[in-house]
N, C-alpha and C. Protein backbone atom coordinates (compact mmCIF):
# COMPACT_ATOMS: atom_id res chain seq x y z
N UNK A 1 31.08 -4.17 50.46
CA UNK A 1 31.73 -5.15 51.30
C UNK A 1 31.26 -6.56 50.95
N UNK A 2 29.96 -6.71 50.74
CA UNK A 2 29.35 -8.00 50.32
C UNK A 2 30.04 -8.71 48.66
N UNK A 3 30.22 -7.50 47.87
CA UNK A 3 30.62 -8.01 46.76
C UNK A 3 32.12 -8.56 47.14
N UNK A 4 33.04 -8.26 48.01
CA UNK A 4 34.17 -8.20 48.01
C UNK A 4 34.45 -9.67 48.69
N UNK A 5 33.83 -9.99 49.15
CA UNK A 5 33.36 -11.52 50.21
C UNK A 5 33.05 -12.27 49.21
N UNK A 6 31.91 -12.22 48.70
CA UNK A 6 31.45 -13.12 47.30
C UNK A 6 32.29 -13.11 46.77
N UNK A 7 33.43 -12.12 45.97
CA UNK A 7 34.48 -12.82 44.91
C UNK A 7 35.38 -13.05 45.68
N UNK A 8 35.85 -12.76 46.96
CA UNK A 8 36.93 -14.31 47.07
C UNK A 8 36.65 -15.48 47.28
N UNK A 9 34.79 -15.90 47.86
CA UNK A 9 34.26 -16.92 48.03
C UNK A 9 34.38 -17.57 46.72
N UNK A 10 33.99 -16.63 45.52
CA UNK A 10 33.94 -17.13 44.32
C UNK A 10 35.49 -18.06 44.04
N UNK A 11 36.64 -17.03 44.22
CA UNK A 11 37.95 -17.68 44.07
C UNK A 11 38.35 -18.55 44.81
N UNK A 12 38.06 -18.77 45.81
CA UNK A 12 38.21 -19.96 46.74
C UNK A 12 37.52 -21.19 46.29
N UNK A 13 36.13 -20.97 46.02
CA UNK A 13 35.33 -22.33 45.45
C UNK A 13 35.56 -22.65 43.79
N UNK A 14 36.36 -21.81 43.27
CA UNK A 14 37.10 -22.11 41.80
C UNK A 14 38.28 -22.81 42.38
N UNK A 15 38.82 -23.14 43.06
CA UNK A 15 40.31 -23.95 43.43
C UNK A 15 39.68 -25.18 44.09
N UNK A 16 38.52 -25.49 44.59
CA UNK A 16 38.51 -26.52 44.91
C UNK A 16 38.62 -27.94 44.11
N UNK A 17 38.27 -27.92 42.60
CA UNK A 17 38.51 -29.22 41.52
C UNK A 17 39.97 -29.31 41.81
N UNK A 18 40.59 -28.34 41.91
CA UNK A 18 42.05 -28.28 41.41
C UNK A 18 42.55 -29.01 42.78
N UNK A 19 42.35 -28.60 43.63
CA UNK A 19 42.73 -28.88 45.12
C UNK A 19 42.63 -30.95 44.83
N UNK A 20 41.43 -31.03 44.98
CA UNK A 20 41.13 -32.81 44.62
C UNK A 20 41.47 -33.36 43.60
N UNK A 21 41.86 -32.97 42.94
CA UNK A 21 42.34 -33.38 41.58
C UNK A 21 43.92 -33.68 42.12
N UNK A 22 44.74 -32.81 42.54
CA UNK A 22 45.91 -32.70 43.07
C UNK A 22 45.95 -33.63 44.37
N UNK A 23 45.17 -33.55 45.38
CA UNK A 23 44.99 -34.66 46.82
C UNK A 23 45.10 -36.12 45.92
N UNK A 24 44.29 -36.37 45.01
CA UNK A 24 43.96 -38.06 44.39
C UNK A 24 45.23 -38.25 44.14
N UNK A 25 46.24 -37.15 43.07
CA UNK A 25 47.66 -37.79 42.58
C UNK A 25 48.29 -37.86 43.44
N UNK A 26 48.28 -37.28 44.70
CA UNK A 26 49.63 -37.63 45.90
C UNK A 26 48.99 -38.55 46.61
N UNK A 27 48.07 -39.37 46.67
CA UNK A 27 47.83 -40.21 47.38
C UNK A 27 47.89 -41.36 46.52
N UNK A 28 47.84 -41.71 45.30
CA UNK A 28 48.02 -42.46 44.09
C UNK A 28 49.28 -42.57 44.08
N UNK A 29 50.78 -40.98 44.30
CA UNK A 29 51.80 -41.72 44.37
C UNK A 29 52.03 -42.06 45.29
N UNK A 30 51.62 -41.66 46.46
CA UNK A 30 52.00 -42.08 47.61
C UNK A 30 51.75 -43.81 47.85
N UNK A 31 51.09 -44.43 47.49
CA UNK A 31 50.48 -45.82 47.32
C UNK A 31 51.68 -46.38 46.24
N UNK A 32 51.83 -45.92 45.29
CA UNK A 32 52.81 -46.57 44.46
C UNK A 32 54.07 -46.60 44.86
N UNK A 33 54.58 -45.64 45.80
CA UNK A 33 55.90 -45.70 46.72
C UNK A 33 55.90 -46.67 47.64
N UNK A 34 54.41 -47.05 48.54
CA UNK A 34 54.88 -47.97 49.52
C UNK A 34 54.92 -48.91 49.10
N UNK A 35 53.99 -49.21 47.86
CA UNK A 35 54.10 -50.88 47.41
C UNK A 35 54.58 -50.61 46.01
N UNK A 36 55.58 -50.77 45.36
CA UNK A 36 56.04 -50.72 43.75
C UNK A 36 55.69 -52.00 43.64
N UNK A 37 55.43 -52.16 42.07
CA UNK A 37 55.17 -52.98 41.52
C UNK A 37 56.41 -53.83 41.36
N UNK A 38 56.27 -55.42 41.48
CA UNK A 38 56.74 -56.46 41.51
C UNK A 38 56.93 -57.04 39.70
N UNK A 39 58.45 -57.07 39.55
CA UNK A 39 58.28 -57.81 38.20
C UNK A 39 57.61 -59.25 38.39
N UNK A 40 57.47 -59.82 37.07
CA UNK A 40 57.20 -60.81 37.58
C UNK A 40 57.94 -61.62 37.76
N UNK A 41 58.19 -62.98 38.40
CA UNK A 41 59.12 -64.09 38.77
C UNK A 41 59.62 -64.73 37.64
N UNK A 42 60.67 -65.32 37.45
CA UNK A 42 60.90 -66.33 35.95
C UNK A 42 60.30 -67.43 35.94
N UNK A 43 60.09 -68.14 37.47
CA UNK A 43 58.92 -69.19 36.98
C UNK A 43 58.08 -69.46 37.04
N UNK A 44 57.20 -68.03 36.43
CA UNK A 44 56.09 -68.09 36.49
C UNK A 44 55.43 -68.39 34.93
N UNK A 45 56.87 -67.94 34.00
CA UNK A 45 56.53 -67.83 32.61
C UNK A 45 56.60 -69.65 32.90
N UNK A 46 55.51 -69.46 31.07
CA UNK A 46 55.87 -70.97 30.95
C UNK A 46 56.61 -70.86 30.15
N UNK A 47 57.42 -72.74 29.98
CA UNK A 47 59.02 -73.00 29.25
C UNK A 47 58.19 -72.93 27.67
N UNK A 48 59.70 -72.31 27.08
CA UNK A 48 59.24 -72.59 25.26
C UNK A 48 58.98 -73.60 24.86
N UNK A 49 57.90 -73.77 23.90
CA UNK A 49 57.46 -75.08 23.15
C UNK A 49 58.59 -75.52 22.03
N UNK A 50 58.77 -76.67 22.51
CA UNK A 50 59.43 -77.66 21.47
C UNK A 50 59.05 -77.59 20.23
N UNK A 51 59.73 -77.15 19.30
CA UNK A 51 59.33 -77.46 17.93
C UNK A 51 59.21 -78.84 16.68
């Protein structure tokens, strides 16, 4: 009975990298959905140099 506890403990604490690894990217996209990135403005470039 003890061994049978230990290996699903075992399989359970093998999914945890995977688990956080997976939480960081949905919260990474989730952040990139509420705020997308902004092109930038046109006048922000500077004007071409006169030759």
């Amino acid at each position: 009975m003890a061994s049978v506890l230990l290996f699903a403990l075992k399989g359970l604490l093998d999914q945890v990298p995977d688990v956080i690894d997976s939480a960081g990217r949905a919260r990474d996209s989730w952040q990139r959905f509420k705020r997308p990135e902004q092109p930038p403005r046109a006048d922000d470039e500077e004007p071409p140099m006169a030759a």
